[in-house]
PDB file of N, CA and C in Angstrom:
ATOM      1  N   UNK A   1       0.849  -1.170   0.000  1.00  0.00           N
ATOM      2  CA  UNK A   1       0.000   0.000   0.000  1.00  0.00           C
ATOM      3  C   UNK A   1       0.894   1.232   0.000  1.00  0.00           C
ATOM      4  N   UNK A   2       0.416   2.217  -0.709  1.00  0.00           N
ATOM      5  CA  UNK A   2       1.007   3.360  -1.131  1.00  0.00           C
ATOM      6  C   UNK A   2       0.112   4.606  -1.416  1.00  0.00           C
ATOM      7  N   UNK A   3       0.949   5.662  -1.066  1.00  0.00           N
ATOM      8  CA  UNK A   3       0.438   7.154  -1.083  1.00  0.00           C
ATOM      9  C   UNK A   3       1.156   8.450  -1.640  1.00  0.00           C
ATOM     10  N   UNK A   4       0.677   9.218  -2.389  1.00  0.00           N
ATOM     11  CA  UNK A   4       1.815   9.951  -3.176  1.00  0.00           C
ATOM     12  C   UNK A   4       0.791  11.136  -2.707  1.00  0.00           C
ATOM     13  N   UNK A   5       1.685  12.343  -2.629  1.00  0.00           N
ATOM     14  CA  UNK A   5       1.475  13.292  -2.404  1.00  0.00           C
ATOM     15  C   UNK A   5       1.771  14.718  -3.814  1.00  0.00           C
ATOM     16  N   UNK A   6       1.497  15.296  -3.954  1.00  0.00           N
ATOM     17  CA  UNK A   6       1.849  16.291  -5.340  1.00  0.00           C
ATOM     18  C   UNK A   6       1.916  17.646  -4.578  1.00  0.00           C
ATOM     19  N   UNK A   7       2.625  18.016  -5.226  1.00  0.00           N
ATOM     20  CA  UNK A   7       2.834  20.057  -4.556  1.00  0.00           C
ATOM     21  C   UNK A   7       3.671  21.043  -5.753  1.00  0.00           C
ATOM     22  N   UNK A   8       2.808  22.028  -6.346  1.00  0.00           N
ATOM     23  CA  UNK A   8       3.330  22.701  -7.226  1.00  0.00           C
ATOM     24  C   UNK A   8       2.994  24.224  -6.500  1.00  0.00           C
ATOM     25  N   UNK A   9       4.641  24.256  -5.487  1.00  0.00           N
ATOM     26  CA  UNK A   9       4.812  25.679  -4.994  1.00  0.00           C
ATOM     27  C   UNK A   9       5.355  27.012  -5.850  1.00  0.00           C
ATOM     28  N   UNK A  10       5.825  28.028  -5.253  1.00  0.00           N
ATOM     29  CA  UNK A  10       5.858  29.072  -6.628  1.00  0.00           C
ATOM     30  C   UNK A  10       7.554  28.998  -7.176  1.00  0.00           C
ATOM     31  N   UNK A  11       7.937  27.826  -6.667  1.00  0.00           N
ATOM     32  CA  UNK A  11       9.368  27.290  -7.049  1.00  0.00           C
ATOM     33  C   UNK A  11       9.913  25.860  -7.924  1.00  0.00           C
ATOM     34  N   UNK A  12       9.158  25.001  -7.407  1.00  0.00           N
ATOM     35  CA  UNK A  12       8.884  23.738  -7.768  1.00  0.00           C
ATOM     36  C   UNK A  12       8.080  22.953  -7.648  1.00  0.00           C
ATOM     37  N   UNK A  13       7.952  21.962  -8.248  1.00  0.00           N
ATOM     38  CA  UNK A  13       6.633  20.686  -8.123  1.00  0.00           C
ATOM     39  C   UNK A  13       7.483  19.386  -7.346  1.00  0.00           C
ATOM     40  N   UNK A  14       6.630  19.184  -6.481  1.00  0.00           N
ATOM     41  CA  UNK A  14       7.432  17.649  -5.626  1.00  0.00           C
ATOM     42  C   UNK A  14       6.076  16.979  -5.951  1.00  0.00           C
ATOM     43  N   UNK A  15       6.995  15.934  -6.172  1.00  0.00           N
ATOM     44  CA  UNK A  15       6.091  14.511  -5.701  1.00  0.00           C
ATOM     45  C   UNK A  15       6.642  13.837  -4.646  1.00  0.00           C
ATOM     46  N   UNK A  16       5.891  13.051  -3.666  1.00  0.00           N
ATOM     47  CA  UNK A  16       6.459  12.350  -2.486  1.00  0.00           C
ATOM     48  C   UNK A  16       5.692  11.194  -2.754  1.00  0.00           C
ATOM     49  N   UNK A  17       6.036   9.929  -2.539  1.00  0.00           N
ATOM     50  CA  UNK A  17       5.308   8.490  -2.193  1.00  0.00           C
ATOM     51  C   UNK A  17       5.882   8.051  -0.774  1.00  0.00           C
ATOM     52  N   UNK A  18       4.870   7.739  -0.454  1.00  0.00           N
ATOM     53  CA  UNK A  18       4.706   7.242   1.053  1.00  0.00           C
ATOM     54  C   UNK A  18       4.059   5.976   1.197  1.00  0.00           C
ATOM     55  N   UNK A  19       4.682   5.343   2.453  1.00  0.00           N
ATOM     56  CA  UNK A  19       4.439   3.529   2.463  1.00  0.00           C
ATOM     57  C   UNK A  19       3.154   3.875   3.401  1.00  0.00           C
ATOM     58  N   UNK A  20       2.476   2.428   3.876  1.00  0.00           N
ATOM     59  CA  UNK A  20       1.759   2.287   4.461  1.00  0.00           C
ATOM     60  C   UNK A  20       1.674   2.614   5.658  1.00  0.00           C
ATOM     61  N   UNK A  21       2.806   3.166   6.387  1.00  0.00           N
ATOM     62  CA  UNK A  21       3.196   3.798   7.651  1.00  0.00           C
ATOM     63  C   UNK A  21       3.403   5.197   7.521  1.00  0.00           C
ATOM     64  N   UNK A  22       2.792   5.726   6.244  1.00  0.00           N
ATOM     65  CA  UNK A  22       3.536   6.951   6.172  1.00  0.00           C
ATOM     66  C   UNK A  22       4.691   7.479   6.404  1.00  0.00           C
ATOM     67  N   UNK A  23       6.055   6.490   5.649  1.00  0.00           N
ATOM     68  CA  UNK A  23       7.000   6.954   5.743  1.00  0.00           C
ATOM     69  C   UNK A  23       7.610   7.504   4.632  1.00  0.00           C
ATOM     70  N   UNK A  24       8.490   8.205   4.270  1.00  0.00           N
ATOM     71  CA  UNK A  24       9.092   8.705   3.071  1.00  0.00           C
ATOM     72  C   UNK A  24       9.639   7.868   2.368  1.00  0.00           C
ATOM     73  N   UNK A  25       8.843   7.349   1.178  1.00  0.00           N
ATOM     74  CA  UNK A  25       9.881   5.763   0.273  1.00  0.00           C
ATOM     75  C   UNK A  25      10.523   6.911  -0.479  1.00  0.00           C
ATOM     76  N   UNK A  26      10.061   7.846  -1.055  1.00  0.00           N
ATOM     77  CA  UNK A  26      11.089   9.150  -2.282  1.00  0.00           C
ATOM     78  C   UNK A  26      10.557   9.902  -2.392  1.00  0.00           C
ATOM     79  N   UNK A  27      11.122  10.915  -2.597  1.00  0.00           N
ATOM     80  CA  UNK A  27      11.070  12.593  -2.980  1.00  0.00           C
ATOM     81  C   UNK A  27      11.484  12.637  -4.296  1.00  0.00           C
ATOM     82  N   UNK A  28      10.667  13.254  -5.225  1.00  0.00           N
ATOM     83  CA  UNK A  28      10.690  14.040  -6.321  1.00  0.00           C
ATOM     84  C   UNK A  28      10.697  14.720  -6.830  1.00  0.00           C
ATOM     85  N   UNK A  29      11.867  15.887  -6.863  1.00  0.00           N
ATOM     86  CA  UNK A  29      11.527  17.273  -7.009  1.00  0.00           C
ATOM     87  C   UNK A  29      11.876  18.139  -8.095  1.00  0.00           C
ATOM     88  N   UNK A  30      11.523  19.329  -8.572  1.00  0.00           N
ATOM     89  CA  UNK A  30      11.927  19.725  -9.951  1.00  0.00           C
ATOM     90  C   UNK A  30      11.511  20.974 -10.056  1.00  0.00           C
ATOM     91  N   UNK A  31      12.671  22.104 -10.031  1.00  0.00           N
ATOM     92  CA  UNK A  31      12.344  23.384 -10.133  1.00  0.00           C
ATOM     93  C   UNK A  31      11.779  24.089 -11.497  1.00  0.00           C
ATOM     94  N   UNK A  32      10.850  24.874 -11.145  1.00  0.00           N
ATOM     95  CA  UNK A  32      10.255  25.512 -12.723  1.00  0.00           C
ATOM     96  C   UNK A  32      10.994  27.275 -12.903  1.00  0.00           C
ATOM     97  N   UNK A  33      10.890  27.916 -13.352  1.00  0.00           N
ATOM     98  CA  UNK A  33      11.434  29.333 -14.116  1.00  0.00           C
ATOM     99  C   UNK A  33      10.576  30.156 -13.629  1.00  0.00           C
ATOM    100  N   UNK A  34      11.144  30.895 -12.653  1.00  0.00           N
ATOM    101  CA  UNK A  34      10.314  31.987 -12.227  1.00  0.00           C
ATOM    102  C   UNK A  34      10.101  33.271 -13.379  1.00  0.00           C
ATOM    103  N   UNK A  35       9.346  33.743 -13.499  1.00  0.00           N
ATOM    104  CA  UNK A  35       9.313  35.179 -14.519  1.00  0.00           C
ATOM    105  C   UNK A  35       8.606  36.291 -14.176  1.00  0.00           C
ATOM    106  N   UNK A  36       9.831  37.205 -13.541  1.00  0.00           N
ATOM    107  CA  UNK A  36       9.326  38.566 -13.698  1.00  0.00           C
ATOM    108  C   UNK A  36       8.871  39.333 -13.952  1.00  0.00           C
ATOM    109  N   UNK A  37       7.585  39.653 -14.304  1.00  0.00           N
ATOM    110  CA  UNK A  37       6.786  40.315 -15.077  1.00  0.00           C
ATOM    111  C   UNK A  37       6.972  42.262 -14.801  1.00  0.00           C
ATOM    112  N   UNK A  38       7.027  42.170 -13.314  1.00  0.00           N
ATOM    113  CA  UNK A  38       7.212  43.755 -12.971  1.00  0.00           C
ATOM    114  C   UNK A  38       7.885  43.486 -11.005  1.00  0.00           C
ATOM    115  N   UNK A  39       8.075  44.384 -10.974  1.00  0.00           N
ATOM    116  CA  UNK A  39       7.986  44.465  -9.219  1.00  0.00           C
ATOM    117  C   UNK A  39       6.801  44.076  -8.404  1.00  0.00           C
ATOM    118  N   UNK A  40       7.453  42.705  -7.708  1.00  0.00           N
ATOM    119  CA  UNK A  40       6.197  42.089  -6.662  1.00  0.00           C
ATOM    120  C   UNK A  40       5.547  40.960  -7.502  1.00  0.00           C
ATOM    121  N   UNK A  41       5.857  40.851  -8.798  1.00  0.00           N
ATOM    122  CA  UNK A  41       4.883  39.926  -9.551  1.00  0.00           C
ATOM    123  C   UNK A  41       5.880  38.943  -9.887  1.00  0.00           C
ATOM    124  N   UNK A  42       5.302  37.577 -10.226  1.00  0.00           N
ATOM    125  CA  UNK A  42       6.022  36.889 -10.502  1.00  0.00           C
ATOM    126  C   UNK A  42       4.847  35.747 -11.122  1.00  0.00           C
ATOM    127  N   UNK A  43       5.164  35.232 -12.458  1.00  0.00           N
ATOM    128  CA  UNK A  43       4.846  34.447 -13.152  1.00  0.00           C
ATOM    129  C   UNK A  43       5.657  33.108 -13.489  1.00  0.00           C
ATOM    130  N   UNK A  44       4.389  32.138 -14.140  1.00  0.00           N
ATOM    131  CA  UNK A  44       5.106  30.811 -14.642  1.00  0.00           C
ATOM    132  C   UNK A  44       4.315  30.244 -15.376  1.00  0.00           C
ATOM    133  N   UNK A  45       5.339  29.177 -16.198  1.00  0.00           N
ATOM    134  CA  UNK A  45       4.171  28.786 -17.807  1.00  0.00           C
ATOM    135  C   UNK A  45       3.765  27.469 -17.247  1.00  0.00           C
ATOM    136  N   UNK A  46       2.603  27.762 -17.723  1.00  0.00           N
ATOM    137  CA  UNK A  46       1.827  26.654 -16.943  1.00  0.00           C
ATOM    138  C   UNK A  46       2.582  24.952 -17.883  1.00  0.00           C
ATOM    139  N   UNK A  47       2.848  25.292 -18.943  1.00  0.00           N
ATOM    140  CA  UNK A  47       3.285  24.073 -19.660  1.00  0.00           C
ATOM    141  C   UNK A  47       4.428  23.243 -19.158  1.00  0.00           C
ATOM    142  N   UNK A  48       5.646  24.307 -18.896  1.00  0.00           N
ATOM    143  CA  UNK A  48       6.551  23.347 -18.133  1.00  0.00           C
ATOM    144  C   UNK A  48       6.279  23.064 -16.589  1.00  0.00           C
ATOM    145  N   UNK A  49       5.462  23.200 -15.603  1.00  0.00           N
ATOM    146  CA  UNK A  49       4.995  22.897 -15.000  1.00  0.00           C
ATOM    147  C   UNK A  49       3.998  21.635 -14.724  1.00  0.00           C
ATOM    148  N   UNK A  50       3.412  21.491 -16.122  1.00  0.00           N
ATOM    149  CA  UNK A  50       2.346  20.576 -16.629  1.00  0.00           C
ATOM    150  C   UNK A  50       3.640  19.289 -16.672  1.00  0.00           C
ATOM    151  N   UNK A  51       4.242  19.464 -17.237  1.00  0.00           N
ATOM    152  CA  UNK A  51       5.682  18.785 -17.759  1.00  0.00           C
ATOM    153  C   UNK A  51       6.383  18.120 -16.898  1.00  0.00           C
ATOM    154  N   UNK A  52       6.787  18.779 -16.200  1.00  0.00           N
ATOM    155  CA  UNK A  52       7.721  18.581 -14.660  1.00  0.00           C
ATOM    156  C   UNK A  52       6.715  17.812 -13.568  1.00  0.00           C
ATOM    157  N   UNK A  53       5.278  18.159 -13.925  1.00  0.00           N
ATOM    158  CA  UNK A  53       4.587  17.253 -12.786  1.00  0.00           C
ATOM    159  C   UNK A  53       4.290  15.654 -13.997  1.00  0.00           C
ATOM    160  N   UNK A  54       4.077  15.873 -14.899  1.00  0.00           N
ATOM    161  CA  UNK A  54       3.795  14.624 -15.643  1.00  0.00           C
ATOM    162  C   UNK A  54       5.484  13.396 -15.064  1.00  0.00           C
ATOM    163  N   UNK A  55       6.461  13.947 -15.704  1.00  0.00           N
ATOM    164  CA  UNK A  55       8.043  13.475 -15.041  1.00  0.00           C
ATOM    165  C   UNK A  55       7.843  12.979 -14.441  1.00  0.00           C
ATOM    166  N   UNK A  56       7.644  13.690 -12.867  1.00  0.00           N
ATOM    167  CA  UNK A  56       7.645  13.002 -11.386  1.00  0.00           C
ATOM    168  C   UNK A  56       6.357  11.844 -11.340  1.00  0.00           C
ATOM    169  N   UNK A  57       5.306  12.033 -11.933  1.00  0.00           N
ATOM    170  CA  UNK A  57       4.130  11.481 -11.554  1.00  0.00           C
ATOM    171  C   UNK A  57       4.949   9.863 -11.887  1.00  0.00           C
ATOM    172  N   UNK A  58       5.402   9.859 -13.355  1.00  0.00           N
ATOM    173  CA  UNK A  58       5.821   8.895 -13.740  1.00  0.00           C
ATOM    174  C   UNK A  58       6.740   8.069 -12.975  1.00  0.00           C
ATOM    175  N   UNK A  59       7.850   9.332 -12.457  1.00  0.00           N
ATOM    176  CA  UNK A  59       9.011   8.436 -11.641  1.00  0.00           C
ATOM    177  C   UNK A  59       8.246   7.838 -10.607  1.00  0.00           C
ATOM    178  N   UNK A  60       7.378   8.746  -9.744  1.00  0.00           N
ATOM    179  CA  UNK A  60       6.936   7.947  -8.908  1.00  0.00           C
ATOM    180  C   UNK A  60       6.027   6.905  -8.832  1.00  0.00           C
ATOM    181  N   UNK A  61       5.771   6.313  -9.812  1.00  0.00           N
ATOM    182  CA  UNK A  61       4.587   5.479 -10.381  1.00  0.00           C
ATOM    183  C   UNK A  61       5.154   4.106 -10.047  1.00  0.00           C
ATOM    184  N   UNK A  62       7.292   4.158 -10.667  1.00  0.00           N
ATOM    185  CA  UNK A  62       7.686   2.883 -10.846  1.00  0.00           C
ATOM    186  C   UNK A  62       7.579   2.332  -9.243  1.00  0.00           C
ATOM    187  N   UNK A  63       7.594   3.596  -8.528  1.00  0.00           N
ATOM    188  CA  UNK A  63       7.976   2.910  -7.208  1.00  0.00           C
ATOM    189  C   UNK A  63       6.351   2.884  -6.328  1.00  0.00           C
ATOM    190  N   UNK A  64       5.215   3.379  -6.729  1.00  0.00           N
ATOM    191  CA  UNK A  64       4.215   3.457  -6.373  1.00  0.00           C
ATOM    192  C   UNK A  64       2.964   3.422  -7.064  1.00  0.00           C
ATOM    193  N   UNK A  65       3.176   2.189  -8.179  1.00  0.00           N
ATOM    194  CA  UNK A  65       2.097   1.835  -9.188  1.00  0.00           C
ATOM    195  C   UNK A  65       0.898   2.070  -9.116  1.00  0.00           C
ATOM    196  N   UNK A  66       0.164   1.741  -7.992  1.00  0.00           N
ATOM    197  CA  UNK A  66      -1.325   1.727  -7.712  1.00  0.00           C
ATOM    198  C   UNK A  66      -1.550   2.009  -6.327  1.00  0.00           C
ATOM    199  N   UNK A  67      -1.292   3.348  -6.313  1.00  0.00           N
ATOM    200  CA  UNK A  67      -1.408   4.102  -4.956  1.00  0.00           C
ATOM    201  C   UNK A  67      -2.298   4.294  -4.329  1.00  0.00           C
ATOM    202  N   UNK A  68      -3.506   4.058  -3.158  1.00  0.00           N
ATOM    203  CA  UNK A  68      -4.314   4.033  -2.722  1.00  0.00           C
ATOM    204  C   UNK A  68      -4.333   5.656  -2.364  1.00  0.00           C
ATOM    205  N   UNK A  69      -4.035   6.559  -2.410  1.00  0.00           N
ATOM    206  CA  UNK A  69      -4.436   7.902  -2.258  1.00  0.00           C
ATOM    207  C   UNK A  69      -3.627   8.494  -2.836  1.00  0.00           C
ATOM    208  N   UNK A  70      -4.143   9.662  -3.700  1.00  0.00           N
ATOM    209  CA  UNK A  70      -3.483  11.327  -3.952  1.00  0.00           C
ATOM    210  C   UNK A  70      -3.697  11.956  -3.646  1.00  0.00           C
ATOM    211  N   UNK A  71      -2.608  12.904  -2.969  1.00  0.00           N
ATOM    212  CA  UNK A  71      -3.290  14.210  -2.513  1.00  0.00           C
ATOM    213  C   UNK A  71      -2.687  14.956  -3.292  1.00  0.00           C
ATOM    214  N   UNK A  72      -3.319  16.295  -3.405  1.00  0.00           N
ATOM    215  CA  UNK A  72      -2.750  17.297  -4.690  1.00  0.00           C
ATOM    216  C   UNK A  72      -2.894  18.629  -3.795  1.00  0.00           C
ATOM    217  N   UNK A  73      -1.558  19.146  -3.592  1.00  0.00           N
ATOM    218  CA  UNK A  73      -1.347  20.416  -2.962  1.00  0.00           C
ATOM    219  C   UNK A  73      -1.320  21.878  -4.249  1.00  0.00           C
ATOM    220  N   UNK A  74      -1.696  23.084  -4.121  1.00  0.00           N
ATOM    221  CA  UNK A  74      -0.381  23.921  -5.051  1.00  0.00           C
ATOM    222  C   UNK A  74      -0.424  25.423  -4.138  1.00  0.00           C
ATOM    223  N   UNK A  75       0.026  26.769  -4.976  1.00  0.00           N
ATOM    224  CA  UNK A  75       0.409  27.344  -3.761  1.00  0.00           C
ATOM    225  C   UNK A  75      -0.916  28.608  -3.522  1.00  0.00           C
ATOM    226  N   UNK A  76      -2.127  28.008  -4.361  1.00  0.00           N
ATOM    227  CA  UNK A  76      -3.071  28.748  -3.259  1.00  0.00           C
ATOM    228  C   UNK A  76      -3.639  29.710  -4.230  1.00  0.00           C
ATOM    229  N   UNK A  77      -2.501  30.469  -4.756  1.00  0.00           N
ATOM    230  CA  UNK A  77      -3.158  31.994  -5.837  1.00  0.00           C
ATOM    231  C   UNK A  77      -3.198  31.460  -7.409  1.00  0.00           C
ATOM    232  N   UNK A  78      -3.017  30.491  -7.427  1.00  0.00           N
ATOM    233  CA  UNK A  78      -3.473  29.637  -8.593  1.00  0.00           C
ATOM    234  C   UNK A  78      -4.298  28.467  -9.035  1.00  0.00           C
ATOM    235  N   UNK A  79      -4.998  29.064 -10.098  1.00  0.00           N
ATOM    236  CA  UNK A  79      -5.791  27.471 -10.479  1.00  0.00           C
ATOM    237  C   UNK A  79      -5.961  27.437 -12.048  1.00  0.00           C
ATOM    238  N   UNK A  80      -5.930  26.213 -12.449  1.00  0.00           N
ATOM    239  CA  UNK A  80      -5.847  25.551 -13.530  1.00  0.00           C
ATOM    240  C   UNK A  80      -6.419  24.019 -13.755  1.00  0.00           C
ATOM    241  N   UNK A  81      -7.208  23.933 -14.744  1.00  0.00           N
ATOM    242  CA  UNK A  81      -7.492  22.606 -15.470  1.00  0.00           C
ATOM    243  C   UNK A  81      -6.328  21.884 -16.138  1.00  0.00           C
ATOM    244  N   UNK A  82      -5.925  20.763 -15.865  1.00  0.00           N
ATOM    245  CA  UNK A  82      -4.933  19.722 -17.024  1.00  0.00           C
ATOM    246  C   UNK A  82      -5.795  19.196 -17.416  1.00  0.00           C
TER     247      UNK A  82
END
């Protein structure tokens, strides 16, 4: 039994899989391109993001095939459909 966790903060996307004890089996992590738009603002393309979480989903798949829960975190001032 297995549990993966997802988090796309305003730096990077982690994936985590976790055993049946909730312990840390791996961390997956992968920074995206911050972009400056003006002072105080800060942007990101949703595509390599889309990208970088597809990656991890995968890596963590080999080690957590049929995971009995996802949870999906991100950082709050964003939302989007995949």
């Amino acid at each position: 039994m297995s549990y993966i966790s997802l988090d796309s903060s305003t730096s990077s996307t982690t994936v985590v899989v976790f055993n049946e004890d909730l312990s840390i089996q791996k961390k997956f992590q992968k920074e995206h391109q911050q972009i400056y738009t003006s002072e105080g603002f800060v942007e990101h393309d949703l595509e390599e993001i889309y990208n970088n979480l597809i990656e991890l989903i995968k890596a963590a798949a080999e080690i957590a095939p049929d995971p009995q829960l996802i949870s999906i975190t991100n950082q709050r001032e964003t939302f989007t459909l995949f």
